[in-house]
PDB file of N, CA and C in Angstrom:
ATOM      1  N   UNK A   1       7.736  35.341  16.274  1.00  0.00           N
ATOM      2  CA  UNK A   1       8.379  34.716  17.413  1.00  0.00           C
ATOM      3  C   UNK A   1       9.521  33.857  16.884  1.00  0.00           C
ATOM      4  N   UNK A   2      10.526  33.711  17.729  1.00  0.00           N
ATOM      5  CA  UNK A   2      11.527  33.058  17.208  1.00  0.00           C
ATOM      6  C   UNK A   2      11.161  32.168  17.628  1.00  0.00           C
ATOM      7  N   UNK A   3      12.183  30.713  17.150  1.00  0.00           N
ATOM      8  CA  UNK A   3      12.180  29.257  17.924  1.00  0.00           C
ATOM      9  C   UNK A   3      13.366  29.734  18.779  1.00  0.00           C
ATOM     10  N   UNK A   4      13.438  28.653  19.966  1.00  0.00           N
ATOM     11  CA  UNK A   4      14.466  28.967  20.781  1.00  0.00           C
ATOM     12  C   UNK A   4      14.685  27.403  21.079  1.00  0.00           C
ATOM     13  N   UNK A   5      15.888  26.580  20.502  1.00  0.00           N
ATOM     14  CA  UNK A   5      15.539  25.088  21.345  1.00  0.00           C
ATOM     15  C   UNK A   5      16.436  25.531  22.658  1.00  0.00           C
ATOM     16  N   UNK A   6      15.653  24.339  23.339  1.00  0.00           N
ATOM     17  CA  UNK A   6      15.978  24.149  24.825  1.00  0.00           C
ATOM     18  C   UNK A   6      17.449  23.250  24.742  1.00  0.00           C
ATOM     19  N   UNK A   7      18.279  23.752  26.003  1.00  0.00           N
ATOM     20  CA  UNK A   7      19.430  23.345  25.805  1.00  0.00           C
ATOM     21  C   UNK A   7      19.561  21.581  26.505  1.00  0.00           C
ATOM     22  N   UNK A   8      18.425  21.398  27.540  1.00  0.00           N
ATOM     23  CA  UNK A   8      18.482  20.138  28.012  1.00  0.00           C
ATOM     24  C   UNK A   8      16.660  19.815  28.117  1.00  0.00           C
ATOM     25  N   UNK A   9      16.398  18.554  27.765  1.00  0.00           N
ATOM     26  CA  UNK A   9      15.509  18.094  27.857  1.00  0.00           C
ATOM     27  C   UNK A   9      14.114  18.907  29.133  1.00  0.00           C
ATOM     28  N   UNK A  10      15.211  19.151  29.993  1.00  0.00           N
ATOM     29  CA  UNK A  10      14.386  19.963  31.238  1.00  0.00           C
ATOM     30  C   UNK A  10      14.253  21.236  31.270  1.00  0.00           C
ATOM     31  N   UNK A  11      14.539  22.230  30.523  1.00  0.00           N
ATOM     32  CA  UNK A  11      14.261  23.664  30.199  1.00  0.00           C
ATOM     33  C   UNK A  11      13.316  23.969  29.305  1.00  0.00           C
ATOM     34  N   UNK A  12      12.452  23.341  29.067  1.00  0.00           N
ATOM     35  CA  UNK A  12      11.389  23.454  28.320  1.00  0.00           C
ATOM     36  C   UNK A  12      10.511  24.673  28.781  1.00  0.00           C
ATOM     37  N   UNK A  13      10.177  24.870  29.731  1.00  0.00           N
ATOM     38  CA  UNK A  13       9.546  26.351  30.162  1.00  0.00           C
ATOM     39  C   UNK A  13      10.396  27.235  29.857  1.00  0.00           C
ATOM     40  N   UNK A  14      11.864  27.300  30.572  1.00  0.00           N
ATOM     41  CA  UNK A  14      12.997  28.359  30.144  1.00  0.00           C
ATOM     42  C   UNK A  14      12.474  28.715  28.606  1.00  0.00           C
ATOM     43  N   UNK A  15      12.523  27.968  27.865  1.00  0.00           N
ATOM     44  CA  UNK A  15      12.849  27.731  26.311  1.00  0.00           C
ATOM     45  C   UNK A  15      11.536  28.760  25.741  1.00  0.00           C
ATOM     46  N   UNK A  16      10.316  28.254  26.581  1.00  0.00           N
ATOM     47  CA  UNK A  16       8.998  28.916  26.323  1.00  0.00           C
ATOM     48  C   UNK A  16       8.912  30.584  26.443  1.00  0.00           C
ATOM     49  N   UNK A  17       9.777  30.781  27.856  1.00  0.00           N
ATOM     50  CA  UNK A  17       9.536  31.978  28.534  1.00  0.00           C
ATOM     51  C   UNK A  17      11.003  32.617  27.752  1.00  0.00           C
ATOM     52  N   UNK A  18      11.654  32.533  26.877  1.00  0.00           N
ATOM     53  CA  UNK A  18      12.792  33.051  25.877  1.00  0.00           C
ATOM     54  C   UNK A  18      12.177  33.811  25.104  1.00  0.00           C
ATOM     55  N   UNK A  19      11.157  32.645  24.130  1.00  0.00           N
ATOM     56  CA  UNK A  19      10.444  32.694  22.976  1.00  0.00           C
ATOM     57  C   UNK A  19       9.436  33.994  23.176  1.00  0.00           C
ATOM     58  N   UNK A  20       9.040  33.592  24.410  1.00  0.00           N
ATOM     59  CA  UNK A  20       7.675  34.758  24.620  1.00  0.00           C
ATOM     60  C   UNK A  20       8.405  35.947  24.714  1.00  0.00           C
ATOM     61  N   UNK A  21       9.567  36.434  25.612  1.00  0.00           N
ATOM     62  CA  UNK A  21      10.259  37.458  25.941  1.00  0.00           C
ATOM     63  C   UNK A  21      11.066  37.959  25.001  1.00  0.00           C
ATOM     64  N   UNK A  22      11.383  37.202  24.313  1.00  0.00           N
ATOM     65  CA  UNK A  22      12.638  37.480  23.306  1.00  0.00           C
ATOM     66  C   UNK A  22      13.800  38.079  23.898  1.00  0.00           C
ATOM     67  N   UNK A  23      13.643  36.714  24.539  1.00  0.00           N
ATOM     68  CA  UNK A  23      15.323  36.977  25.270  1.00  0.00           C
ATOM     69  C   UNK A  23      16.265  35.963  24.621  1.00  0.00           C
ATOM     70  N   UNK A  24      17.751  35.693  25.539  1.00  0.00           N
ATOM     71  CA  UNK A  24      18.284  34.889  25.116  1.00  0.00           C
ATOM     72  C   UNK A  24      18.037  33.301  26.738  1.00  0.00           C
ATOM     73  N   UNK A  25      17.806  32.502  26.061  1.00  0.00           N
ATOM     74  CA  UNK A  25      17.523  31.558  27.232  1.00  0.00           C
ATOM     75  C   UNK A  25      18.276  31.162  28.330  1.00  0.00           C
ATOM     76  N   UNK A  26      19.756  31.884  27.960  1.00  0.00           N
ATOM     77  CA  UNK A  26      20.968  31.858  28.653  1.00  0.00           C
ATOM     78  C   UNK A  26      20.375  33.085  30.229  1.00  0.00           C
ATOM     79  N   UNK A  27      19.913  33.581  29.654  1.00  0.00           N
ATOM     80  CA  UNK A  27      19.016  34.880  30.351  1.00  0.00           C
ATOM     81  C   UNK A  27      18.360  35.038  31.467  1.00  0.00           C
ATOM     82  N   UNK A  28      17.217  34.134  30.640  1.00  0.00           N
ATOM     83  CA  UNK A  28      16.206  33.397  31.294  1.00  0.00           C
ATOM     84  C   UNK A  28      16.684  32.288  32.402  1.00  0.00           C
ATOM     85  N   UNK A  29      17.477  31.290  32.225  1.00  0.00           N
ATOM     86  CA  UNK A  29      17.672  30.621  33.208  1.00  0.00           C
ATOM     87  C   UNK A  29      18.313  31.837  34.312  1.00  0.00           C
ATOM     88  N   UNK A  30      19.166  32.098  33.917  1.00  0.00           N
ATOM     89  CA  UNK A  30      19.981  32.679  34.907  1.00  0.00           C
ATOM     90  C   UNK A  30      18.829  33.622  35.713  1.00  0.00           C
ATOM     91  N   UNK A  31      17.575  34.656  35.276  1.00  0.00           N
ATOM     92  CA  UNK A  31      16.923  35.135  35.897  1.00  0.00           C
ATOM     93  C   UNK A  31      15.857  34.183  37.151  1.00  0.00           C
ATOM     94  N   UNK A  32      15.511  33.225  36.054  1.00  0.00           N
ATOM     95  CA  UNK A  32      14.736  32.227  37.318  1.00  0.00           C
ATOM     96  C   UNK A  32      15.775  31.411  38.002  1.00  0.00           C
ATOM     97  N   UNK A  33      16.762  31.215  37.876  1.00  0.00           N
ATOM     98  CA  UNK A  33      17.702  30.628  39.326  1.00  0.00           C
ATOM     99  C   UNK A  33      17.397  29.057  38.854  1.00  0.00           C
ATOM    100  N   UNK A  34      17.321  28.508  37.551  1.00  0.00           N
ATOM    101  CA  UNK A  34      16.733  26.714  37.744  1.00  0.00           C
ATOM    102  C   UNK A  34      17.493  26.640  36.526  1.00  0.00           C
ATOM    103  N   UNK A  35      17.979  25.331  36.219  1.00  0.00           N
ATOM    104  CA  UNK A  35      18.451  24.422  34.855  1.00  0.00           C
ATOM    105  C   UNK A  35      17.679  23.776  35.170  1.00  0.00           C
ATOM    106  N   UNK A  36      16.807  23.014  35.743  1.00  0.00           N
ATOM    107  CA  UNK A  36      16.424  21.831  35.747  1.00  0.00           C
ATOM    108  C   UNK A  36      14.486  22.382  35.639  1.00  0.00           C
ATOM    109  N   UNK A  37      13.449  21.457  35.825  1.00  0.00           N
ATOM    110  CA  UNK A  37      12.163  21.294  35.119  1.00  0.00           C
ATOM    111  C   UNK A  37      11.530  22.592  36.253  1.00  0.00           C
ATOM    112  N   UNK A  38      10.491  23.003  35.462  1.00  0.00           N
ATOM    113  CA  UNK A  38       9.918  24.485  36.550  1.00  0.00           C
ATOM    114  C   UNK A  38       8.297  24.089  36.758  1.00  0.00           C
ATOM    115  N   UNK A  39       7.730  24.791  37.664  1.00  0.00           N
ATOM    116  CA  UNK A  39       6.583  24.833  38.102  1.00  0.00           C
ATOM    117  C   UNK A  39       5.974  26.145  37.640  1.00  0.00           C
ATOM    118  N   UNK A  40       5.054  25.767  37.305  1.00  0.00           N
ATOM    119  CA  UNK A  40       3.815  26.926  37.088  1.00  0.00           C
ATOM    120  C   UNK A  40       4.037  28.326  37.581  1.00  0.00           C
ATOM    121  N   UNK A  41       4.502  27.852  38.928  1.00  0.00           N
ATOM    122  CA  UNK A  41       4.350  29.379  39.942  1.00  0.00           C
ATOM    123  C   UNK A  41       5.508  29.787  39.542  1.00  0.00           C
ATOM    124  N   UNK A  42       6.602  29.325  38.782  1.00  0.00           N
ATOM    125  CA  UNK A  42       8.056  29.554  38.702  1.00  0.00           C
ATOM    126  C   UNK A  42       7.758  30.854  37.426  1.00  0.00           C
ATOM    127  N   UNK A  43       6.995  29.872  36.353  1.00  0.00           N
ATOM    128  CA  UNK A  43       6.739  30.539  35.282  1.00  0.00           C
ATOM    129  C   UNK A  43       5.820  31.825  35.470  1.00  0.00           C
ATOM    130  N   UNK A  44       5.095  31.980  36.358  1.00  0.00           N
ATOM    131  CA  UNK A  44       4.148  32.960  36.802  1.00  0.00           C
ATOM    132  C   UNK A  44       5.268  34.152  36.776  1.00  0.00           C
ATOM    133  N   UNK A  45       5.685  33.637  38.349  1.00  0.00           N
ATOM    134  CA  UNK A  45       7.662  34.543  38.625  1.00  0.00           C
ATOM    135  C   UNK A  45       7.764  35.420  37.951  1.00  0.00           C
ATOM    136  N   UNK A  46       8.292  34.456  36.742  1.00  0.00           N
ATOM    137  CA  UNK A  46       9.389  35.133  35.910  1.00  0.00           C
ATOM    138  C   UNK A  46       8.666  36.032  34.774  1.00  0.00           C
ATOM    139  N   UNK A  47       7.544  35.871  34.273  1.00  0.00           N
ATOM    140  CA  UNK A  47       6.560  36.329  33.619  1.00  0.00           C
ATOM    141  C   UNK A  47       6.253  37.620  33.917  1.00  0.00           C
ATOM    142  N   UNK A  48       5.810  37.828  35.485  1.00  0.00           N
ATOM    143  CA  UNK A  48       5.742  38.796  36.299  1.00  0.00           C
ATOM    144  C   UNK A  48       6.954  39.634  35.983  1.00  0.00           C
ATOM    145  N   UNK A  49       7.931  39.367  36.606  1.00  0.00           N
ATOM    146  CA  UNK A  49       9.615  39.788  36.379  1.00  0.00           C
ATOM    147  C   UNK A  49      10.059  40.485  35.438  1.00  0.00           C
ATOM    148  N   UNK A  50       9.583  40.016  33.684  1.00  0.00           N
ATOM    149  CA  UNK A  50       9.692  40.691  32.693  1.00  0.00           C
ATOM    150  C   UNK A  50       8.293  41.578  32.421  1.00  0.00           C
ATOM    151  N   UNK A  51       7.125  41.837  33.137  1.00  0.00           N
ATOM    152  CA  UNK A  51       6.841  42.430  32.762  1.00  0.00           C
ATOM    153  C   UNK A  51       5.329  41.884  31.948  1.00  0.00           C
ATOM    154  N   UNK A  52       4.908  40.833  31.919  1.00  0.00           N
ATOM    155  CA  UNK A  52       4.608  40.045  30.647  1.00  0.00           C
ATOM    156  C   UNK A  52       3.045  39.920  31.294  1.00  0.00           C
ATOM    157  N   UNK A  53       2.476  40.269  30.744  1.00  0.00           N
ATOM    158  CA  UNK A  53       0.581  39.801  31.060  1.00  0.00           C
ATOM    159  C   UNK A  53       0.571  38.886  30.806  1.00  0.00           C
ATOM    160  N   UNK A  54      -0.568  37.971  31.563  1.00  0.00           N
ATOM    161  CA  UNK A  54      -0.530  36.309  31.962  1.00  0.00           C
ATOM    162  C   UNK A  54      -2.259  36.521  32.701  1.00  0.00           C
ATOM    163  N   UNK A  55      -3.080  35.347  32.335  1.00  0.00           N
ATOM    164  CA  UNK A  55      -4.139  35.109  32.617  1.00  0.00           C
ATOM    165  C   UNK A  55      -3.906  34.867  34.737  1.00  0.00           C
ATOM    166  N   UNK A  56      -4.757  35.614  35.177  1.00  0.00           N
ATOM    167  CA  UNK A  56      -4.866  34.830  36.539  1.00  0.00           C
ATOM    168  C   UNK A  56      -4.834  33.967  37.162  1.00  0.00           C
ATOM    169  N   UNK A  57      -6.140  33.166  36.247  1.00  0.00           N
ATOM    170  CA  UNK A  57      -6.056  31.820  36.454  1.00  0.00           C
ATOM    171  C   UNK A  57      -5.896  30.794  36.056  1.00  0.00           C
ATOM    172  N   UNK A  58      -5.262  29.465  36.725  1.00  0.00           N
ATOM    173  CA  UNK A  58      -4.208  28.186  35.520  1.00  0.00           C
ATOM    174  C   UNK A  58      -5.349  27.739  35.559  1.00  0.00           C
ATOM    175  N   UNK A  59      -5.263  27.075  34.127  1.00  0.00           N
ATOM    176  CA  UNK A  59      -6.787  26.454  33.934  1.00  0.00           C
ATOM    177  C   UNK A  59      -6.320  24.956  33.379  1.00  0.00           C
ATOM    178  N   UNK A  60      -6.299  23.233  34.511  1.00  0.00           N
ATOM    179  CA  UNK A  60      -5.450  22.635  33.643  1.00  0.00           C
ATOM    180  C   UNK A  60      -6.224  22.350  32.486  1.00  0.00           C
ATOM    181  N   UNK A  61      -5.745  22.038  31.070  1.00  0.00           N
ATOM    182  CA  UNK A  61      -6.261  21.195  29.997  1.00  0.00           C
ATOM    183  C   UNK A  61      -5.941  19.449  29.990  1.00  0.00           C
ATOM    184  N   UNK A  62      -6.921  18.855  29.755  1.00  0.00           N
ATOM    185  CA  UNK A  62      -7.004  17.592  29.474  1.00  0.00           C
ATOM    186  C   UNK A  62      -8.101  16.960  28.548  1.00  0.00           C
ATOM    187  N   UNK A  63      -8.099  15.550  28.428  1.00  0.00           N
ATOM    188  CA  UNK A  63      -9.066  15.038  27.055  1.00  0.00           C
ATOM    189  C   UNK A  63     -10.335  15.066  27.991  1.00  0.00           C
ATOM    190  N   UNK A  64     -10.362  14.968  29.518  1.00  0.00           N
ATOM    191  CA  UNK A  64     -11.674  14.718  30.310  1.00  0.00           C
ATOM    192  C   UNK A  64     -12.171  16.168  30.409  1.00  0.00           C
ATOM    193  N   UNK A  65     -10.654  17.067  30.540  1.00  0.00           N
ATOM    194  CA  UNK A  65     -11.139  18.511  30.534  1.00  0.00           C
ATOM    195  C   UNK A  65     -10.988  19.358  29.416  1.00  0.00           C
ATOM    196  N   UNK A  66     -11.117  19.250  28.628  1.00  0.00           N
ATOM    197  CA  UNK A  66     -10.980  20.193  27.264  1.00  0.00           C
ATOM    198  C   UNK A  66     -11.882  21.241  27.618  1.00  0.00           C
ATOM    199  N   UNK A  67     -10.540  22.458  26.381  1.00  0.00           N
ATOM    200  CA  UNK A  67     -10.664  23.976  27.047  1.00  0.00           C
ATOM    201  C   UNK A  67     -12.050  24.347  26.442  1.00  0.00           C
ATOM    202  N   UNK A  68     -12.692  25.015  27.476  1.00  0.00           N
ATOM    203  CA  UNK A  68     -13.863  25.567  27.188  1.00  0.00           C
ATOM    204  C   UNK A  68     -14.184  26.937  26.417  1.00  0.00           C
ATOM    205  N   UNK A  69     -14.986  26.661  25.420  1.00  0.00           N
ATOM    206  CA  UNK A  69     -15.221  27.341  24.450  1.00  0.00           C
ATOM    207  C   UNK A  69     -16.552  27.796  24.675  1.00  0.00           C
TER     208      UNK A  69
END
């Protein structure tokens, strides 16, 4: 996987969904329609969009909820 940095503090998903796709992030934004911070369902989207298998269900992680093993 490549690194891909994010071009503004708020493309951090963009940046993610580059890396995973191996696209260029210039790409990626332009496919999801956002510069600015994304939602889950955004990332679902675009995931979908390229094609990309993705678990069903969001499962959040936290220190009260740590991922189950």
């Amino acid at each position: 996987m490549k690194l891909m940095n994010q071009p503004t503090f708020e493309t951090c998903g963009q940046a993610c969904i580059a890396m995973i796709s191996d696209r260029d992030i210039n790409e990626v934004i332009k496919d999801m329609k956002t510069v600015g911070s994304t939602s889950i369902g955004q990332l679902i989207e675009i995931l979908d969009f390229y094609g990309i298998r993705h678990a069903e269900k969001n499962i959040r992680i936290s220190k009260k909820n740590p991922i189950p093993y």
